[in-house]
C-alpha atoms as a PDB file:
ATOM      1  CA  UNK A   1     -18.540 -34.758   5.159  1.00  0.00           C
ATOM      2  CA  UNK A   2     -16.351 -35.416   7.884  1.00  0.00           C
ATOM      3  CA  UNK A   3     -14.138 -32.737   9.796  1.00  0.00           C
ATOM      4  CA  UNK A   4     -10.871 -33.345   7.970  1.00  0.00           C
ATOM      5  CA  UNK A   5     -12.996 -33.088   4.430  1.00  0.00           C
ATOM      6  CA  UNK A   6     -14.734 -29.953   5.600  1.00  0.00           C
ATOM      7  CA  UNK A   7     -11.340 -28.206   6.588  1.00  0.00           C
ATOM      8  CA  UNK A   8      -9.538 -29.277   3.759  1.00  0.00           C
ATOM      9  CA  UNK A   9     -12.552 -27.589   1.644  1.00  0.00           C
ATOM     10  CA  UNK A  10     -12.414 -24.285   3.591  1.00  0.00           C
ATOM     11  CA  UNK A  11      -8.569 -24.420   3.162  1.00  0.00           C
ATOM     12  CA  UNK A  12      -9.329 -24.573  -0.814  1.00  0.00           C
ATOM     13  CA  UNK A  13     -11.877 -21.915  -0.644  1.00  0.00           C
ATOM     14  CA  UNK A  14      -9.812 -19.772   1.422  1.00  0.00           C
ATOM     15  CA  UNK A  15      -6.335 -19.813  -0.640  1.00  0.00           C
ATOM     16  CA  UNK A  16      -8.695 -18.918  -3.265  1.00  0.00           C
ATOM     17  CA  UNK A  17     -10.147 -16.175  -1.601  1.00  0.00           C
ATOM     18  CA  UNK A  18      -7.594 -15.020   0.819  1.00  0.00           C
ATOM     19  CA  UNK A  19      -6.959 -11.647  -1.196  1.00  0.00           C
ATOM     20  CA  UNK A  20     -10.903 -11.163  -1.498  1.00  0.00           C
ATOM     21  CA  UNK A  21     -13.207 -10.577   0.852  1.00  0.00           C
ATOM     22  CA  UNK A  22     -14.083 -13.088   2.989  1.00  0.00           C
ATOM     23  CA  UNK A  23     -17.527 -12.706   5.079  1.00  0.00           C
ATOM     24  CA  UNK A  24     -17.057 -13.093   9.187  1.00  0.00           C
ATOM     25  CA  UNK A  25     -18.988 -16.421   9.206  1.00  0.00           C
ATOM     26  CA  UNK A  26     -16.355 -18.053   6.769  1.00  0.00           C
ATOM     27  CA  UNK A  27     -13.845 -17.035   8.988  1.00  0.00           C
ATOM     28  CA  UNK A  28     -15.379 -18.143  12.562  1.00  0.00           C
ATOM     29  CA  UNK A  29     -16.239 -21.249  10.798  1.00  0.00           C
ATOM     30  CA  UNK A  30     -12.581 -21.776   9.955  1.00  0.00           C
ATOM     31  CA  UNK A  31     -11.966 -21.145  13.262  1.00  0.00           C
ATOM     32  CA  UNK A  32     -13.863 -23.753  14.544  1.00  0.00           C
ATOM     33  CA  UNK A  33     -12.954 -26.516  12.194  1.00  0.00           C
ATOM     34  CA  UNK A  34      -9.334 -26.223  12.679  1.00  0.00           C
ATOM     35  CA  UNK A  35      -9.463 -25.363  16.687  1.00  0.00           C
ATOM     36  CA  UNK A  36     -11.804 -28.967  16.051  1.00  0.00           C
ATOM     37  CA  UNK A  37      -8.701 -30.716  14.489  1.00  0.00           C
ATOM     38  CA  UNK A  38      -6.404 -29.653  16.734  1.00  0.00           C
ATOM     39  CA  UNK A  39      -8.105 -30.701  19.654  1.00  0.00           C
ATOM     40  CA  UNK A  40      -8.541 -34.241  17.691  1.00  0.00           C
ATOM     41  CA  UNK A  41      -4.762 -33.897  16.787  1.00  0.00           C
ATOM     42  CA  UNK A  42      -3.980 -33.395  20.654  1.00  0.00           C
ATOM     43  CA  UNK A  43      -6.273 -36.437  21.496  1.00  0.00           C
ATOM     44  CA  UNK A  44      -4.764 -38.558  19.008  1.00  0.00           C
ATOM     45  CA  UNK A  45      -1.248 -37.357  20.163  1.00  0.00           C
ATOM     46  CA  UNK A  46      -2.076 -38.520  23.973  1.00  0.00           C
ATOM     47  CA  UNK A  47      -3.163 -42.173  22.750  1.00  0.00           C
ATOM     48  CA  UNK A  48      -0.228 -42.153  20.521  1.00  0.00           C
ATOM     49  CA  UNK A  49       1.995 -45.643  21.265  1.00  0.00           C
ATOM     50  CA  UNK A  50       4.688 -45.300  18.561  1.00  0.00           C
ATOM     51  CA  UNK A  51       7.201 -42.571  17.653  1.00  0.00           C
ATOM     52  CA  UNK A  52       6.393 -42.283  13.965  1.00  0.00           C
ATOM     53  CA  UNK A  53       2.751 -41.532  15.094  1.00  0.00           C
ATOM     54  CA  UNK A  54       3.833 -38.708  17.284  1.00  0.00           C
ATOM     55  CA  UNK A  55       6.230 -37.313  14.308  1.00  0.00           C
ATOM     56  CA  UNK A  56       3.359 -37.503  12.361  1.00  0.00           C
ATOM     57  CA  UNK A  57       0.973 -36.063  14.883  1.00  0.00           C
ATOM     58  CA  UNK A  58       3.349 -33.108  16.171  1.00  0.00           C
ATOM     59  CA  UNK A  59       3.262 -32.046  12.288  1.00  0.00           C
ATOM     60  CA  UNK A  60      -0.277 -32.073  11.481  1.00  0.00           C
ATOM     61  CA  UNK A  61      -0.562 -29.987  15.014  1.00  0.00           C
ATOM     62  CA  UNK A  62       2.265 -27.696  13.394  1.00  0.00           C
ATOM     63  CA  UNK A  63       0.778 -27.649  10.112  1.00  0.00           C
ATOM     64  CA  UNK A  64      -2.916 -26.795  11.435  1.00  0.00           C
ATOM     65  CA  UNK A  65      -1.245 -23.947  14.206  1.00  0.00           C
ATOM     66  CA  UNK A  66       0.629 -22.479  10.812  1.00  0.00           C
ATOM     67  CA  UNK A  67      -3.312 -22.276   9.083  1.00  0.00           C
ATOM     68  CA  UNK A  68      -4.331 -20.785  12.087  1.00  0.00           C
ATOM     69  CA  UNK A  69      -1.740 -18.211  12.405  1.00  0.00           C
ATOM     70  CA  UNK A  70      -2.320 -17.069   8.956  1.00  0.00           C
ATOM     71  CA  UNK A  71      -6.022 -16.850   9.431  1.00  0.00           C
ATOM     72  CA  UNK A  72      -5.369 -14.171  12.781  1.00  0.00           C
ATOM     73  CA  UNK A  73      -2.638 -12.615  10.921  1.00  0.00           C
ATOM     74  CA  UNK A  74      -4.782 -11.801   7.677  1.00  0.00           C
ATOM     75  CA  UNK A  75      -7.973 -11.046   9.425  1.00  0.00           C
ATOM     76  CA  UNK A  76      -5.384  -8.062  11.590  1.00  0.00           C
ATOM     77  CA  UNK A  77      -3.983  -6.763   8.518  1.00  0.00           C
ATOM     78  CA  UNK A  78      -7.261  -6.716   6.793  1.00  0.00           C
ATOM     79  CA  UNK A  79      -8.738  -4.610   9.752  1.00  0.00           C
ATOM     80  CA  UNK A  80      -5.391  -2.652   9.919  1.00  0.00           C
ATOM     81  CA  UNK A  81      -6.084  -2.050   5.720  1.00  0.00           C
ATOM     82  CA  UNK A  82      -9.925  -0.995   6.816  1.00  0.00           C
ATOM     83  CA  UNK A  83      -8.846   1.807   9.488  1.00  0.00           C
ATOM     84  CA  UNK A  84      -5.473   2.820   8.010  1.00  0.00           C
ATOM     85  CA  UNK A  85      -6.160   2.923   4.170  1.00  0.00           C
ATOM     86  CA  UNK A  86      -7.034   6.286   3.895  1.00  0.00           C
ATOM     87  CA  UNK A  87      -4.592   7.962   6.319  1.00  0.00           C
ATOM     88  CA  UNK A  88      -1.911   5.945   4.211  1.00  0.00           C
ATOM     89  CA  UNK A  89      -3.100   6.948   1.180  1.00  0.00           C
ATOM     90  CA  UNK A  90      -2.826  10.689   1.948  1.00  0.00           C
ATOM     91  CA  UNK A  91       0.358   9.923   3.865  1.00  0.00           C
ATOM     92  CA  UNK A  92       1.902   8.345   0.836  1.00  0.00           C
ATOM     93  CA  UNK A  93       0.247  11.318  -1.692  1.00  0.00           C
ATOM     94  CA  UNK A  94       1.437  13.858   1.041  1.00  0.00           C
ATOM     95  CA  UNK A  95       5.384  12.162   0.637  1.00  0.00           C
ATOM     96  CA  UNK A  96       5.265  12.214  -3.017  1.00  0.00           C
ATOM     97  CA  UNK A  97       3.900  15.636  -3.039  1.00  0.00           C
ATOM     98  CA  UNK A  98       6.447  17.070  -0.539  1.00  0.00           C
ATOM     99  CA  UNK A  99       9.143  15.861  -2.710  1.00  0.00           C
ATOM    100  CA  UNK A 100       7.912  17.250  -6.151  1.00  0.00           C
ATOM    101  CA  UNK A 101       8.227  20.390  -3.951  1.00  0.00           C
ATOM    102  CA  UNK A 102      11.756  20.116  -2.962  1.00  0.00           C
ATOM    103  CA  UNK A 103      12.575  18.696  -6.478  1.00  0.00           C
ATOM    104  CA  UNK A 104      10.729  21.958  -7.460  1.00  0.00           C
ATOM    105  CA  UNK A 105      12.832  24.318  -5.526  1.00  0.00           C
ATOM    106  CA  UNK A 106      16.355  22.566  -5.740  1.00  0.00           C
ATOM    107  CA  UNK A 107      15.688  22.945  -9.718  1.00  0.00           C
ATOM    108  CA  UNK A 108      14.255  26.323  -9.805  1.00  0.00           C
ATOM    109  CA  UNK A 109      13.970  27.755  -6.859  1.00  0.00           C
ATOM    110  CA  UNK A 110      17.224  30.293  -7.103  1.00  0.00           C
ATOM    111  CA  UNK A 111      15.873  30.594 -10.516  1.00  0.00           C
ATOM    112  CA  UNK A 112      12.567  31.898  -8.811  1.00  0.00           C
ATOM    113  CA  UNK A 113      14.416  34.150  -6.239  1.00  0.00           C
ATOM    114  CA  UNK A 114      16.579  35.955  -9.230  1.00  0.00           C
ATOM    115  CA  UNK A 115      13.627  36.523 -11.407  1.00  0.00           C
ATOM    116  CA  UNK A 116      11.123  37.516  -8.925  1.00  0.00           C
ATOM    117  CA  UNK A 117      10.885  41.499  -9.886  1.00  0.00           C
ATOM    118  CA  UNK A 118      11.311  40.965 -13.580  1.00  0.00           C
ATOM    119  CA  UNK A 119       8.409  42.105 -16.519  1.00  0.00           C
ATOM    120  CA  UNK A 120       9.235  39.628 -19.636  1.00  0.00           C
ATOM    121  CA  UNK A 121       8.701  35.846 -19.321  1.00  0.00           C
ATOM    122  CA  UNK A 122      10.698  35.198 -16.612  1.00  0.00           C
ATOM    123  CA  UNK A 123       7.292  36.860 -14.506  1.00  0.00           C
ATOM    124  CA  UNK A 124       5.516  34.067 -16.058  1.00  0.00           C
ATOM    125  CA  UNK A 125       8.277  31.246 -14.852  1.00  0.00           C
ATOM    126  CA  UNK A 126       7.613  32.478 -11.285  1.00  0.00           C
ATOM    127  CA  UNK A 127       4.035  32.701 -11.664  1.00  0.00           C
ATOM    128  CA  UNK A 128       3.932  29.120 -12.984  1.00  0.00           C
ATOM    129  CA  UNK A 129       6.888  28.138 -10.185  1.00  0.00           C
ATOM    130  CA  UNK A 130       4.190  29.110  -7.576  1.00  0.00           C
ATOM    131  CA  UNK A 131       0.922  27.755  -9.138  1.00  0.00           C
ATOM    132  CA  UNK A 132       3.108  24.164  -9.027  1.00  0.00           C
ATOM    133  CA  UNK A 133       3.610  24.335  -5.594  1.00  0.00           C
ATOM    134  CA  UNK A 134       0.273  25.268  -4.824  1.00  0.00           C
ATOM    135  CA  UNK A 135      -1.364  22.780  -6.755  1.00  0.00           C
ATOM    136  CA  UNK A 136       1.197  20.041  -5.190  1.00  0.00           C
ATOM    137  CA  UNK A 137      -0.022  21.052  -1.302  1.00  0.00           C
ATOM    138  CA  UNK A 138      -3.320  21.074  -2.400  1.00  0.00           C
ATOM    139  CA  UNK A 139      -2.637  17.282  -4.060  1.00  0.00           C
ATOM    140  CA  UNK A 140      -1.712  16.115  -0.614  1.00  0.00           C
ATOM    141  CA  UNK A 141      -5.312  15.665   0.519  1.00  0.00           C
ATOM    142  CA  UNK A 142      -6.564  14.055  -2.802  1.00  0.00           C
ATOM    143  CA  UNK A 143      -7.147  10.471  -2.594  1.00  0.00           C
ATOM    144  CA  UNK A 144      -8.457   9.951  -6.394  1.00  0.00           C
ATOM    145  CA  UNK A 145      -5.295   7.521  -8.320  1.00  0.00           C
ATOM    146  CA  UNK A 146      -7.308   8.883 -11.367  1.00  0.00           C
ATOM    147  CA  UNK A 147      -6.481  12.525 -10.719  1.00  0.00           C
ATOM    148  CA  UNK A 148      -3.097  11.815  -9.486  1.00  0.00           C
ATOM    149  CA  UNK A 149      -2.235  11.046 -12.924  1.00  0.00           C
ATOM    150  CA  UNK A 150      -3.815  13.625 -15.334  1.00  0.00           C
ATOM    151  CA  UNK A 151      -2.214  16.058 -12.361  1.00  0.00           C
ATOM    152  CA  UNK A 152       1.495  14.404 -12.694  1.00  0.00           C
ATOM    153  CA  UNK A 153       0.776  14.668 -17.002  1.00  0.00           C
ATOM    154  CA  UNK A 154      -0.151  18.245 -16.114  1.00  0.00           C
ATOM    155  CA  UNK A 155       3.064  18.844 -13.521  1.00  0.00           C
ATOM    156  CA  UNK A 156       5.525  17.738 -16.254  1.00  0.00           C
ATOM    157  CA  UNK A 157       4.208  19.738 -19.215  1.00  0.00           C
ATOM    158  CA  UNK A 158       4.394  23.041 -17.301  1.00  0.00           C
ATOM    159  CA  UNK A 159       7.893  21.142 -15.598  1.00  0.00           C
ATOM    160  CA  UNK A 160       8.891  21.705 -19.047  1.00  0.00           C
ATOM    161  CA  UNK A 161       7.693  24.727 -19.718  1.00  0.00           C
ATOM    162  CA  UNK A 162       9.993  26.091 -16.529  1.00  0.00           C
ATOM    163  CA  UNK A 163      12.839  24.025 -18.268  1.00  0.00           C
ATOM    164  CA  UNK A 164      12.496  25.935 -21.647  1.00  0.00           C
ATOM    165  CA  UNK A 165      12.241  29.610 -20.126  1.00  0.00           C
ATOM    166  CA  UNK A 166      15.327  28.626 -18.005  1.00  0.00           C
ATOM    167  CA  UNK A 167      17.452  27.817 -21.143  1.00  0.00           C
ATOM    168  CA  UNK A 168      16.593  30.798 -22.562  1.00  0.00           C
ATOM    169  CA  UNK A 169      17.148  33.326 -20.070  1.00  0.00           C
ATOM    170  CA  UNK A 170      20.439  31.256 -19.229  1.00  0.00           C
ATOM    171  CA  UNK A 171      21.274  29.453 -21.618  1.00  0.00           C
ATOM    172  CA  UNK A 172      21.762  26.189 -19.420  1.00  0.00           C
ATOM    173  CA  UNK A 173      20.138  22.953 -18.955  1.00  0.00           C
ATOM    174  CA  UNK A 174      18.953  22.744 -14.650  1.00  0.00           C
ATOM    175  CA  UNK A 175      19.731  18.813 -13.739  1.00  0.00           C
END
């Protein structure tokens, strides 16, 4: 197999595999083939006599520099992914969470306030009101997509709960 078989075959393998995991000897091998071709592609260039050739050459060199490029770039973002997943992850959990808080007290929160030395259910709206929150700061650190959603099925069925004791006590719907 000659060089430009044996690149065009790691090309193939690695559009197929570009979103898996590719193992650090596929990738140095890469390396080499196509740093191989463009030295050839430089060589050829320099012994070039005719315009069309150089055209030619100057795109293959362009071509192979683009391949290269997107071999550095997605072997950066895959180490970026590796030290930064987790910290995004609770970043992103930690956003989501802080905002079903302020969604939490823009709805209910003067709700909350009003009702906070009362004996009948609306005692129960504020003790629920504050279990939410706590259970969204404590959601900030969890990781697990799996418990994310059984805790957002959980967050709207006491959300609604809030709702109905709300409409009762005032007889309006919060937005």
């Amino acid at each position: 197999m000659d060089d430009r078989e044996k690149l065009a075959s790691l090309m193939e393998e690695i559009s197929g595999k570009f979103n898996l995991d590719l193992n650090t000897e596929d990738v140095k091998e890469l390396h080499a083939v196509i740093d191989e071709e463009l030295d050839n592609c430089i060589k050829k260039l320099r012994n070039a006599v005719y315009g069309r050739d150089v055209r030619v050459f100057i795109t293959e060199y362009e071509e192979l520099m683009l391949k290269k490029s997107d071999i550095v770039v997605w072997e950066f973002l895959k180490e970026e992914d590796k030290r930064n997943c987790q910290q995004r992850k609770k970043l992103l959990n930690g956003e989501a969470m802080d905002t079903k808080i302020k969604l939490l007290g823009l709805r209910y929160g003067k709700y909350r306030k009003a009702w906070e030395d009362t004996t009948d259910d609306r005692k129960v709206f504020c003790n629920m009101y504050d279990m939410l929150i706590g259970a969204c700061e404590c959601m900030k650190s969890v990781g697990n997509n799996l418990i994310h959603v059984a805790f957002n099925r959980q967050f709207e069925d006491e959300e609604r709960s809030l709702e109905k004791i709300v409409q009762r006590f005032t007889g309006e719907e919060t937005v």
